[in-house]
Each structure stands twice: as C-alpha cells, then as structure tokens.
Protein backbone atom coordinates (compact mmCIF):
# COMPACT_ATOMS: atom_id res chain seq x y z
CA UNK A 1 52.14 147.91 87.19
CA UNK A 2 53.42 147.04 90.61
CA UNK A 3 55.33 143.42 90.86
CA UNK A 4 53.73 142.56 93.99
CA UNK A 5 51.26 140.57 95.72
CA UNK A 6 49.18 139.70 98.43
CA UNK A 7 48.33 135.61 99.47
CA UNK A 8 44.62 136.53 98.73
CA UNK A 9 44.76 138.33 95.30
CA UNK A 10 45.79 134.54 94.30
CA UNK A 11 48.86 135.01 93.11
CA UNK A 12 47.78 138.23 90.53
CA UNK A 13 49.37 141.15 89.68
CA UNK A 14 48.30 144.65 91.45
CA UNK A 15 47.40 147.66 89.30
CA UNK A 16 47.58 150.22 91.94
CA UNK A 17 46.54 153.67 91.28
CA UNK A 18 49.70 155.34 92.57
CA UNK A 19 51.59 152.84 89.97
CA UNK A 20 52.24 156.11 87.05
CA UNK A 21 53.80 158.08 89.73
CA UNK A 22 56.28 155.88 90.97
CA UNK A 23 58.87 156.57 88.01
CA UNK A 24 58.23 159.94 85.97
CA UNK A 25 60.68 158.10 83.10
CA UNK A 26 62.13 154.72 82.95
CA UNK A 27 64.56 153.89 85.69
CA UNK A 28 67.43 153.34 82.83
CA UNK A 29 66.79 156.99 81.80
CA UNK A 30 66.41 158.52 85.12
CA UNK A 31 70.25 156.93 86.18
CA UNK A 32 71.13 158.64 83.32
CA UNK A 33 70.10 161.55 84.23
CA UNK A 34 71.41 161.48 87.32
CA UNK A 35 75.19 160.49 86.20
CA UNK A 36 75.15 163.31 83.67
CA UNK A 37 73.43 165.78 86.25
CA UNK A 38 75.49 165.01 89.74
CA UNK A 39 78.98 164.37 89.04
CA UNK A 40 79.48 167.29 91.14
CA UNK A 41 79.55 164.33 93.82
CA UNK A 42 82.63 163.39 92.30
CA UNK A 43 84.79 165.90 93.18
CA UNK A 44 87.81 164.98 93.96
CA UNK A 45 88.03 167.71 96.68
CA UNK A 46 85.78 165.45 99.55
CA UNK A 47 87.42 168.29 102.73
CA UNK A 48 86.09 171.25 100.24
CA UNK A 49 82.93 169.98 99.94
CA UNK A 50 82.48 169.31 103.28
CA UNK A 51 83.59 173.01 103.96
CA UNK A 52 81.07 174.56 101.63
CA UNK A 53 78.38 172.46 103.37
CA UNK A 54 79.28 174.49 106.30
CA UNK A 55 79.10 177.34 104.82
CA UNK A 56 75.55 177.35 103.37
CA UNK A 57 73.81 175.99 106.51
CA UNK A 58 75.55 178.80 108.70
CA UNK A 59 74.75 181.53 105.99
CA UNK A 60 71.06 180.13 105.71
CA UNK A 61 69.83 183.02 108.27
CA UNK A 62 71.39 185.67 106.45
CA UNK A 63 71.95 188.53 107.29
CA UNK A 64 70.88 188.33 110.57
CA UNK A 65 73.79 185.58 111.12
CA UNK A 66 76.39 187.34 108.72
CA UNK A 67 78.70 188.65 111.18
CA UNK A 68 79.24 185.47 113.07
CA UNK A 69 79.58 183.69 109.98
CA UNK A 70 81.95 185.31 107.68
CA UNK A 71 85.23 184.55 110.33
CA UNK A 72 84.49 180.88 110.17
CA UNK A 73 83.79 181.08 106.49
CA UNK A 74 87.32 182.65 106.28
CA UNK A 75 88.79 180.14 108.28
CA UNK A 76 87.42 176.93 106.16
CA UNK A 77 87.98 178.86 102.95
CA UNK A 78 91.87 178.77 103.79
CA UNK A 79 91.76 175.51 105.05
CA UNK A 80 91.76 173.38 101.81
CA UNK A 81 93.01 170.12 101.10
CA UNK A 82 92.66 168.02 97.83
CA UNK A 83 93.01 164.58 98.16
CA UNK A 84 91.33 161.74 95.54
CA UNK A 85 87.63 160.45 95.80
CA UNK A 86 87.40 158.38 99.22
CA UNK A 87 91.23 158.24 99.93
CA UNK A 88 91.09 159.36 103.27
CA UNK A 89 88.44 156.57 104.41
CA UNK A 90 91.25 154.27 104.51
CA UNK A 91 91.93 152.23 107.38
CA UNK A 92 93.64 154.70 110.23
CA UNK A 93 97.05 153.08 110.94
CA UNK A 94 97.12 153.39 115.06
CA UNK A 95 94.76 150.71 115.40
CA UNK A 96 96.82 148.34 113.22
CA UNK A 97 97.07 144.62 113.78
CA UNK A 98 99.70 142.63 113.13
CA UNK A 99 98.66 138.42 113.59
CA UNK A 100 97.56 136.76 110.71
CA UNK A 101 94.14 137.16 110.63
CA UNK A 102 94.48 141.02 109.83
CA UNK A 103 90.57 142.72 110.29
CA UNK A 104 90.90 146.49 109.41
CA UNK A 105 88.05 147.43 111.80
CA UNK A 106 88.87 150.79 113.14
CA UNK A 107 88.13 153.59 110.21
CA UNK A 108 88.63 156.98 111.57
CA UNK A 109 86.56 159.12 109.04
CA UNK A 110 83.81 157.26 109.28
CA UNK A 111 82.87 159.70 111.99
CA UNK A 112 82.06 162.08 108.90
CA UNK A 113 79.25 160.44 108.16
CA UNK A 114 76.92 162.02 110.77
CA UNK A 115 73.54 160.62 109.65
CA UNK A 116 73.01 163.91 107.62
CA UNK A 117 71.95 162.60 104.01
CA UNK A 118 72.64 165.94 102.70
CA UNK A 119 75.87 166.10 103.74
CA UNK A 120 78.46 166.25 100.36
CA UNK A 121 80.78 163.69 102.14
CA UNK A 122 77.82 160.96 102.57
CA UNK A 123 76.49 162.10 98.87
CA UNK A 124 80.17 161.48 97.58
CA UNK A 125 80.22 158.01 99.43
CA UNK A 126 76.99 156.74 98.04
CA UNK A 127 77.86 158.30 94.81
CA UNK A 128 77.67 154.76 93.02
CA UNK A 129 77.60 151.36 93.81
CA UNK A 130 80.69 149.73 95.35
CA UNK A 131 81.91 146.14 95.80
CA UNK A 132 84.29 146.17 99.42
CA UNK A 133 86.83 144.00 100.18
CA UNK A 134 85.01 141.29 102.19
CA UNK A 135 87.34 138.79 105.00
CA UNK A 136 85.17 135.83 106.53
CA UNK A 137 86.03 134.44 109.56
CA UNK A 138 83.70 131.55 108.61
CA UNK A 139 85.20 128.38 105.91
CA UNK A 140 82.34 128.38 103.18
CA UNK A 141 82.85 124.41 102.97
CA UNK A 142 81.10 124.61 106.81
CA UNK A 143 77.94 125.26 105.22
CA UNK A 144 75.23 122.74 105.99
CA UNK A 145 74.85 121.64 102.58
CA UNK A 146 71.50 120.21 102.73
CA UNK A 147 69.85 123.29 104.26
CA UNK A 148 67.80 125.21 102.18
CA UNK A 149 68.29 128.71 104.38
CA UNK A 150 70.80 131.19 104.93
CA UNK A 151 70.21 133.80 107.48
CA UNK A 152 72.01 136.89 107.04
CA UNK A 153 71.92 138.80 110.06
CA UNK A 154 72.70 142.64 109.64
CA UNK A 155 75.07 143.42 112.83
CA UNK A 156 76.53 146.87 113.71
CA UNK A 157 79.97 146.84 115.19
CA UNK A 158 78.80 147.57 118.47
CA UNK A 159 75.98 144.96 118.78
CA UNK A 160 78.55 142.20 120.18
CA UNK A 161 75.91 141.93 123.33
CA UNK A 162 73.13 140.97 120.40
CA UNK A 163 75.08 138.60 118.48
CA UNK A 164 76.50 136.91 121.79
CA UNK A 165 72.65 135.95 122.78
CA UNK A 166 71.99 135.00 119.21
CA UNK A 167 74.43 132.72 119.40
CA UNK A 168 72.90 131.60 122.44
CA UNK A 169 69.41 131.16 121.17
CA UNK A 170 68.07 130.33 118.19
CA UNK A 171 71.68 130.20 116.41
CA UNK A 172 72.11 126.92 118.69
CA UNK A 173 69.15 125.91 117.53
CA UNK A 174 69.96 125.97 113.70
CA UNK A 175 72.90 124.12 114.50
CA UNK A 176 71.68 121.81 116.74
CA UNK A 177 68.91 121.15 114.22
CA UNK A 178 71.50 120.64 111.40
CA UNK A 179 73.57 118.35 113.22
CA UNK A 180 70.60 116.33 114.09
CA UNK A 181 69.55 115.89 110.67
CA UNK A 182 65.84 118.08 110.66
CA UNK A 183 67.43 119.74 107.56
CA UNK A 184 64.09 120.95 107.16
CA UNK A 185 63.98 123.22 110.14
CA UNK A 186 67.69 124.06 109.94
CA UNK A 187 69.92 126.77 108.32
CA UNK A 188 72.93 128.03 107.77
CA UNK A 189 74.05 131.57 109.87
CA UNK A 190 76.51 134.32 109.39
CA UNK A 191 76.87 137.76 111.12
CA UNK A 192 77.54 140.83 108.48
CA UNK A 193 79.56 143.47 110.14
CA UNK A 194 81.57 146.47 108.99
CA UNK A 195 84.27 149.28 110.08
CA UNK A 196 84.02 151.84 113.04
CA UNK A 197 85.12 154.84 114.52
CA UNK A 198 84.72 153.85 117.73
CA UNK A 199 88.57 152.47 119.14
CA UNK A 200 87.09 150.89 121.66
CA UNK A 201 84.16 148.75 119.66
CA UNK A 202 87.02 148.20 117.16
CA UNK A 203 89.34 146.34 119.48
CA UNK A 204 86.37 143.89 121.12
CA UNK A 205 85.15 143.45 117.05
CA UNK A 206 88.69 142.33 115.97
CA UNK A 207 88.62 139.91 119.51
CA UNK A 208 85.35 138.90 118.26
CA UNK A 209 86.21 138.10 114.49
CA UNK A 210 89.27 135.80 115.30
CA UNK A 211 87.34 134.24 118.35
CA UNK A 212 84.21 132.86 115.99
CA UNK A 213 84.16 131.25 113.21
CA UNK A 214 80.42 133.05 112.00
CA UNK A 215 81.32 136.48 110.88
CA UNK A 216 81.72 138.48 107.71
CA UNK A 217 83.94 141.46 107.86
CA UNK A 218 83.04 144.18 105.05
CA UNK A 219 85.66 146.80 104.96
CA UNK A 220 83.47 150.12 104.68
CA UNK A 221 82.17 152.89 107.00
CA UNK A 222 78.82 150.91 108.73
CA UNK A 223 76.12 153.15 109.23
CA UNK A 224 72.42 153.69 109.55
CA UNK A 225 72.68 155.51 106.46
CA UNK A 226 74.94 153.56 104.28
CA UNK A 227 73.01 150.07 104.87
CA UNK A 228 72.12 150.21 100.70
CA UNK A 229 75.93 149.36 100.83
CA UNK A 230 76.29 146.89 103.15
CA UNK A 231 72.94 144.85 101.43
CA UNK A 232 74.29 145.05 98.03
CA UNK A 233 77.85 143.69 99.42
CA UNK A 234 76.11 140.95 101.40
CA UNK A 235 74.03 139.32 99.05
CA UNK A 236 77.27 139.58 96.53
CA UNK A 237 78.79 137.36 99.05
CA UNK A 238 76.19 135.21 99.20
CA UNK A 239 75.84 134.64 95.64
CA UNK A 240 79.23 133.70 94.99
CA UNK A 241 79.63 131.77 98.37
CA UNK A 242 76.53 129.86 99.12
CA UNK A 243 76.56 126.15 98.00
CA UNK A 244 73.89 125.81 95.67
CA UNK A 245 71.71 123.82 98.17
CA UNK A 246 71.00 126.97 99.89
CA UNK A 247 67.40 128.17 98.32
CA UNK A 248 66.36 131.05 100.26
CA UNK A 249 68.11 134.05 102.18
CA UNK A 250 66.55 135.54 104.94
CA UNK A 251 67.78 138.57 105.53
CA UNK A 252 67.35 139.09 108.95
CA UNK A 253 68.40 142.03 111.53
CA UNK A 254 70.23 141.49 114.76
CA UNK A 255 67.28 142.95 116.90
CA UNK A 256 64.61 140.17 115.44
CA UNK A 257 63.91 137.29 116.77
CA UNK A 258 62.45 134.66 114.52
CA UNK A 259 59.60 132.11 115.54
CA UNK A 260 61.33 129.18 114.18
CA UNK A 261 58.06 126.69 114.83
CA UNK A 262 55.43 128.86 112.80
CA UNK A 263 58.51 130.12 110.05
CA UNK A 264 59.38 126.95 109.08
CA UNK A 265 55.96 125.30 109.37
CA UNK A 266 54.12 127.64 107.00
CA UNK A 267 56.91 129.89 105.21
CA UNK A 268 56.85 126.73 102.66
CA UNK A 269 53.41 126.90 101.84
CA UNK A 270 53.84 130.19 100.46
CA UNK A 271 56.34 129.57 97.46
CA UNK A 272 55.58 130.38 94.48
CA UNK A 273 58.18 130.20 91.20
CA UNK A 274 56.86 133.75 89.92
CA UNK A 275 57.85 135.45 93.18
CA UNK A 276 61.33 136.31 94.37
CA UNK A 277 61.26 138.44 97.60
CA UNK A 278 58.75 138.18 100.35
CA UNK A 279 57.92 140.01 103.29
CA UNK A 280 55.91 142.64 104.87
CA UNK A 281 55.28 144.67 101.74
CA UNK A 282 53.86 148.47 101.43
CA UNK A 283 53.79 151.49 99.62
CA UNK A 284 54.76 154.40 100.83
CA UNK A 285 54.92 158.38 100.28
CA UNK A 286 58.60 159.39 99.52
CA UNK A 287 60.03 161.88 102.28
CA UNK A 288 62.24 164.85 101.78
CA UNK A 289 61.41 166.79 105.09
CA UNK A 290 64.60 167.27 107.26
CA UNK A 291 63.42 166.46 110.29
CA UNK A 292 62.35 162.96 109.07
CA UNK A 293 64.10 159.77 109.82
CA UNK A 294 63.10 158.44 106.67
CA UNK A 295 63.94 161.12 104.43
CA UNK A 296 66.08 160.34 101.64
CA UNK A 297 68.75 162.28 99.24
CA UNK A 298 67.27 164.52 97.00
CA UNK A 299 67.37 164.36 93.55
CA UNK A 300 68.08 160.33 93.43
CA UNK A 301 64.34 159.32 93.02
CA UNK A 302 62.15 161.31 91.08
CA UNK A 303 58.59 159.89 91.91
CA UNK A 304 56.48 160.90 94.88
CA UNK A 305 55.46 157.29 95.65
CA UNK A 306 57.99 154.14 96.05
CA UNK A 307 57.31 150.64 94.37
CA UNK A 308 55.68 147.92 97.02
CA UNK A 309 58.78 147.00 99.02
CA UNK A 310 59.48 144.83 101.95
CA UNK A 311 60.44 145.76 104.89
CA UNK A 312 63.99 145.74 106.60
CA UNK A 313 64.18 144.21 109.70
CA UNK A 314 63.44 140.61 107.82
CA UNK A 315 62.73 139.10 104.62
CA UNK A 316 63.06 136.50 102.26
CA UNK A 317 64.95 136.70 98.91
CA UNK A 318 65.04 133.57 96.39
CA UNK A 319 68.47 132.79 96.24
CA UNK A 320 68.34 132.43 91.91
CA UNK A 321 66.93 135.64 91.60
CA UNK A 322 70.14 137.64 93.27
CA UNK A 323 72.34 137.78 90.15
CA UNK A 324 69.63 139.54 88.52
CA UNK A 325 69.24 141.84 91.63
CA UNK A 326 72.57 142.25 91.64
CA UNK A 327 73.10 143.55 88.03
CA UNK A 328 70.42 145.74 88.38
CA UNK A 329 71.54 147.67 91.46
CA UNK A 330 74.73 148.74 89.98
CA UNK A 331 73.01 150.86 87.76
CA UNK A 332 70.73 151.83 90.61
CA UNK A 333 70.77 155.43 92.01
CA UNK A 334 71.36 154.37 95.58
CA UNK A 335 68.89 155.43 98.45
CA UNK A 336 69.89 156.46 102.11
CA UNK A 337 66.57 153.32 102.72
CA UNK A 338 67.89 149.86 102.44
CA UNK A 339 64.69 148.23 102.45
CA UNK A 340 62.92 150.94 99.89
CA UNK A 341 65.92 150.80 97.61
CA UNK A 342 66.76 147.01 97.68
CA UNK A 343 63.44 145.35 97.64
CA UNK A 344 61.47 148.44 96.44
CA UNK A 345 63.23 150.13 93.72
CA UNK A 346 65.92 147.70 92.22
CA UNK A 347 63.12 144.86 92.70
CA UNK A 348 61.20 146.91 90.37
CA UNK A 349 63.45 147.53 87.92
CA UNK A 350 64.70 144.26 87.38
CA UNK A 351 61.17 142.95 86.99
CA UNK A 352 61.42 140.67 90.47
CA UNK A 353 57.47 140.30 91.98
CA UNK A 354 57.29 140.87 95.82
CA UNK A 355 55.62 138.72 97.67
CA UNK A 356 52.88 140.11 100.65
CA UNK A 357 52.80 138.00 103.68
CA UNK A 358 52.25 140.71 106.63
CA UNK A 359 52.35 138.77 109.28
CA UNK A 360 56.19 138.22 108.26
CA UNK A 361 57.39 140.88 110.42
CA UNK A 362 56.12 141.51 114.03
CA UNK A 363 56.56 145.41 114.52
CA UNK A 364 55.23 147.94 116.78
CA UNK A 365 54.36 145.41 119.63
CA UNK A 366 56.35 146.04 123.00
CA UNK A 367 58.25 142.76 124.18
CA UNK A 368 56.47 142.82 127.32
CA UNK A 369 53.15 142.66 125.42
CA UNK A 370 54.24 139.80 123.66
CA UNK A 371 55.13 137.84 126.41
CA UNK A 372 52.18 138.39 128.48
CA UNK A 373 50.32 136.92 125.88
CA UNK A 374 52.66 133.85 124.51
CA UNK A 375 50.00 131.51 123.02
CA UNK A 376 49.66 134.02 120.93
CA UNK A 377 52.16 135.41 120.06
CA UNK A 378 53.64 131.83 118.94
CA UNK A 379 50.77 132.05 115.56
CA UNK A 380 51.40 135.65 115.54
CA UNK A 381 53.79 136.60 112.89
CA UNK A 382 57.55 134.37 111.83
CA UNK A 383 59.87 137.20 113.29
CA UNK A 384 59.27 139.41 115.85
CA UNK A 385 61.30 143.70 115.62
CA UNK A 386 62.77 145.22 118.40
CA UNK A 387 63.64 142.62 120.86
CA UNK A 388 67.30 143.89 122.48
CA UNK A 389 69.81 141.35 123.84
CA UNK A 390 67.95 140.89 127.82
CA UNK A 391 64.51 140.67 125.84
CA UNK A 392 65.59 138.03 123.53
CA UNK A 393 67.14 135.66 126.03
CA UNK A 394 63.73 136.10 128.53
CA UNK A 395 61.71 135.63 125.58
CA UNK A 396 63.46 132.73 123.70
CA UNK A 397 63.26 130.87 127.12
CA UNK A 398 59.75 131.53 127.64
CA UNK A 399 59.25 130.40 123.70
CA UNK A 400 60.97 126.78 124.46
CA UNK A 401 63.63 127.56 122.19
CA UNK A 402 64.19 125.32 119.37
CA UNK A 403 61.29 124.15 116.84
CA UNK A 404 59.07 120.73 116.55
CA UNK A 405 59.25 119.54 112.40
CA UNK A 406 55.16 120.14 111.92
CA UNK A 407 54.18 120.16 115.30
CA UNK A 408 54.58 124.02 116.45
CA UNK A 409 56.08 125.56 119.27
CA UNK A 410 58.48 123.38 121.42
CA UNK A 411 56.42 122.91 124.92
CA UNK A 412 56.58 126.05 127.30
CA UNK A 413 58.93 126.22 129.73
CA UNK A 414 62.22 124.94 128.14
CA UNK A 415 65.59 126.31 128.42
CA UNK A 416 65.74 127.84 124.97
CA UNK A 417 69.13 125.74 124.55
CA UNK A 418 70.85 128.33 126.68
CA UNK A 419 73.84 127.31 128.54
C-alpha cells in the first residue's frame, strides 16, 4: 500500500497496482542485504578502485581495443596508492583561510566525482549515510519565532548570481513581512551550500559566507549526484536548530520561484495531521540505462517501480515528522535521486503519507510563457521550476513582489521590493 494521496481521494489511502513491486522484501531486509553484499565499496584502497574502473570500461571492446589498452592498464596497475576510506577528500590546504570565520570551501577531489554513478569513488562516497560538519553564518536566535515556515533553499557553490536576486526578491519579502508583523505570510530563510573544486567559486563563496548572515556551510563534495547527502544533512540541521514555532519546511531549490500570494493563501487549507510531506507526487519506472539522467546505482533498489514521491525542486515536509525521517534514512540504501530517495523511499519506509497537490510545482513551462500570460499564471501553481537569476528579477517585478494576507497577488506593476 502506497502512503500517498491525492486532495480528491478525500484524504484515503491508494492501493496502486504497481504497489507489490516496489520492494521485492522488506526495506529492513533488503539494507541488509546490501551491507553484507557491497562492502566491496569499502575498500580502503579509493585510487585502486578508481583504477580498475578504468580498466573495465577501456577493456569493454575487447579484443578489438586490447592493444591500446594493455599499456595504460600497465601504467595504473603500478600506480597504486592506499590511503583510508575518504581521507583524501579533505579540505586541500592552498586555499586555506586564516580569519576567524574559517569556511573550508575549496575541496580538490571533489573533481572525482564526475556525475558517473557507477564510478567506485562516487559508490564509496555514498556508501552510507553521513552526518558533515555543518558552520552557519546565520545566529539560530535570528529566527522569526512566530513564523510557522522555514525555507530551505538548495544552492550550489556557484549559484551566488541566484541567491544574490533571491535576496533581492521574495527573500525581502519574508523579511519585510516578518518585521511587519503578517507572521502569517512570513518565514524564516537560509541558503544550504557545500564544498567545490572550483578555486575560483571557492574564493567568492568564502566572500559570500562572512558577508551574509543567511548561509549554511556543509563541509562535503556538492554535487548533482550527491544531493541524498546534502538533504539528509539539511533537514538534520533543521531539526536540531529550528525553534519549535517553525511548523513546516519547504524545501525549496535556488532556481524556483515561489508565488507567495496563492502559497500562503491556500497551502493552509490543505493540512491534514495524517500527512507529512506534500508536493507534486508520482510514480515512476526505476532507470538503469546509462545514457539516462535519472538513472540510479545499481544494486541499491531492488524494485522496478519507486514509492509515490515528491518532487525536488519544492516541497513541504512537517517539521515533527523529520526525526522519524531522519532515523529511517540512516539505515537507508542511499540513491544518486534526492527527491526519489528522500520523499519516495525513506518516506515509505518510515510509514510517512505523501501528500498530492500537483499544482505545487510549476515545471515544464518556459518563463516567457508564463509571463505573457500573468493573470494566470498568479492561480497557476505555488512555485514556479526553472526560472534563472535575469528571469526571476523580470518576473518577480512583473508579479508585484510581496503578498496581500487573503487578498492574492499584490497589484501589477510594483517593484517587487527590489532596490
């Protein structure tokens, strides 16, 4: 049985017919399995693995590729190293800082991970759950206690042109709305970033991190591919740091741009005790194909089908149902698909109901449709994918910026509370 629902099944439980397939065995059985069947992930030998990698994809076209392969295989064959699980994703030391707020940004193996699922270096990074050191430029006692939101928006290191109009646009507006008491239509905000290989991006993060006082600095490699990480270390944060005002997290990504007016105007009338994430919930066919963006590791989920999950770019998690997330993910074989693995499969195993609402997430719309045709837009969905930095400012300003406590969309034509 599925723990999800859609607004019109009134609340009810869905039997779907895919529902067997999902999990051959019980999840508790399957991470079993997998412990006892893949601790060759745990080598301690991370360069070795890495070699042999290389070996089997240039020795897949044998023998017609055997001659140009057996000098390189020679070559990483000598060349071994062993060093212990991870060590040598430390922190490089020529980007180190010395003031007092000390950000560890620059992380020169993260270059390793390449996007490849299959490759042994990403397999031995994902290998289990990990909590990461975590440094907040933020005081938790700034929280605006009376607000009943958090937004955490998912930031890569290089996205400092997205968070600056954020900060801009409908940030302002939270704080603005906070300040002015409309604790209804207000929230509390804080950017989740992580480490880079990229010297450059590294030095304008650490500017960034001791220049704002919004930002949450997770020290671990942050990539497409390891975002399971990064969610599991944010909502730890947030579970131990949020005042207990705080009701609801939205997790939101840094190329969304919410519709305040109709979010906070009819997101309420959609709580319901028995439901703990909501969002723009599916099921989908799992992917192994290579080619595939969506693809995931092999051998770390056994079913053909995933549970209903919601998907990434926003969503909603009760905030009293993340220590029970929470426990249940660490015993979680982790996915390469944050949104699959987060809300789909630990959801599922720790019994938390997803909640349907599908106009929750605005996708597949281009941002010059959607401003063409504003008036609608505005009842269209609560946040809107896609929209890069220039988009968002153009189309926060044509939105009015800001939101109107019951009474919609701010009149046309405002400023967006841009400076």
């Amino acid at each position: 049985m599925l723990l999800y629902a859609h607004p019109l099944d009134s609340f009810a439980e869905i039997i779907h017919p895919f529902a067997a397939q999902c999990c051959a065995c019980s999840l508790n059985q399957y991470n079993s399995a997998f412990i006892s069947h893949h601790t060759i992930v745990r080598y301690d030998d991370v360069d070795c693995q890495w070699n042999m990698w290389l070996i089997r994809r240039i020795t897949s076209g044998l023998p017609s590729r055997i001659f140009l392969a057996l000098p390189f295989m020679l070559i990483l064959l000598i060349h071994k190293t062993t060093e212990p699980l991870n060590s040598n994703f430390n922190a490089h030391p020529s980007l180190a800082f010395t003031d007092h707020t000390d950000y560890p940004v620059y992380i020169q193996n993260c270059a390793k991970l390449s996007g490849n699922v299959d490759n042994p270096i990403y397999i031995n990074y994902t290998s289990r759950v990990v909590s990461f050191p975590i440094t907040s430029s933020a005081d938790a006692a700034r929280f605006p206690s009376p607000s009943k939101y958090h937004f955490a928006v998912n930031t890569a290191p290089k996205s400092y042109l997205a968070r600056r109009e954020i900060r801009r646009s409908w940030k302002r507006t939270l704080d603005e709305n906070t300040l002015s008491g409309k604790y209804p239509c207000s929230g509390s905000l804080r950017f989740y970033v992580g480490q880079t290989d990229d010297k450059r991006v590294a030095r304008r993060l650490h500017q960034e991190l001791k220049q704002h006082d919004d930002m949450v600095f997770i020290e671990f490699c942050d990539k497409y591919e390891t975002l399971p990480l990064k969610t599991y270390n944010i909502m730890t944060r947030i579970a131990t740091t949020v005042p207990k005002t705080v009701e609801w997290v939205v997790k939101i990504d840094d190329d969304v741009l919410p519709n305040f007016a109709l979010f906070f105007d009819c997101f309420p009338t959609y709580n319901h005790k028995d439901f703990g994430i909501y969002g723009w919930v599916t099921i989908d066919n799992v992917v192994h194909d290579t080619w595939d963006k969506y693809r995931v590791v092999k051998n770390r989920y056994n079913g053909t089908v995933y549970p209903g999950f919601t998907h990434g770019p926003s969503y909603a998690v009760r905030a009293e149902v993340l220590p029970k997330l929470l426990h249940t993910a660490e015993a979680t074989p982790m996915l390469n698909l944050e949104d699959v693995w987060f809300t789909g499969i630990v959801a599922e195993a720790a019994g938390v109901k997803r909640f349907d609402i599908r106009s929750f997430v605005m996708a597949g719309r281009s941002t010059v449709d959607l401003t063409k045709n504003l008036h609608n837009t505005n009842k269209a969905g609560f946040f809107y994918h896609n929209v890069g930095p220039r988009m968002m400012k153009k189309f926060w300003t044509r939105m009015g910026g800001g939101v109107n406590p019951g009474g919609g969309v701010n009149p046309g034509g405002g400023d967006g509370g841009l400076a």
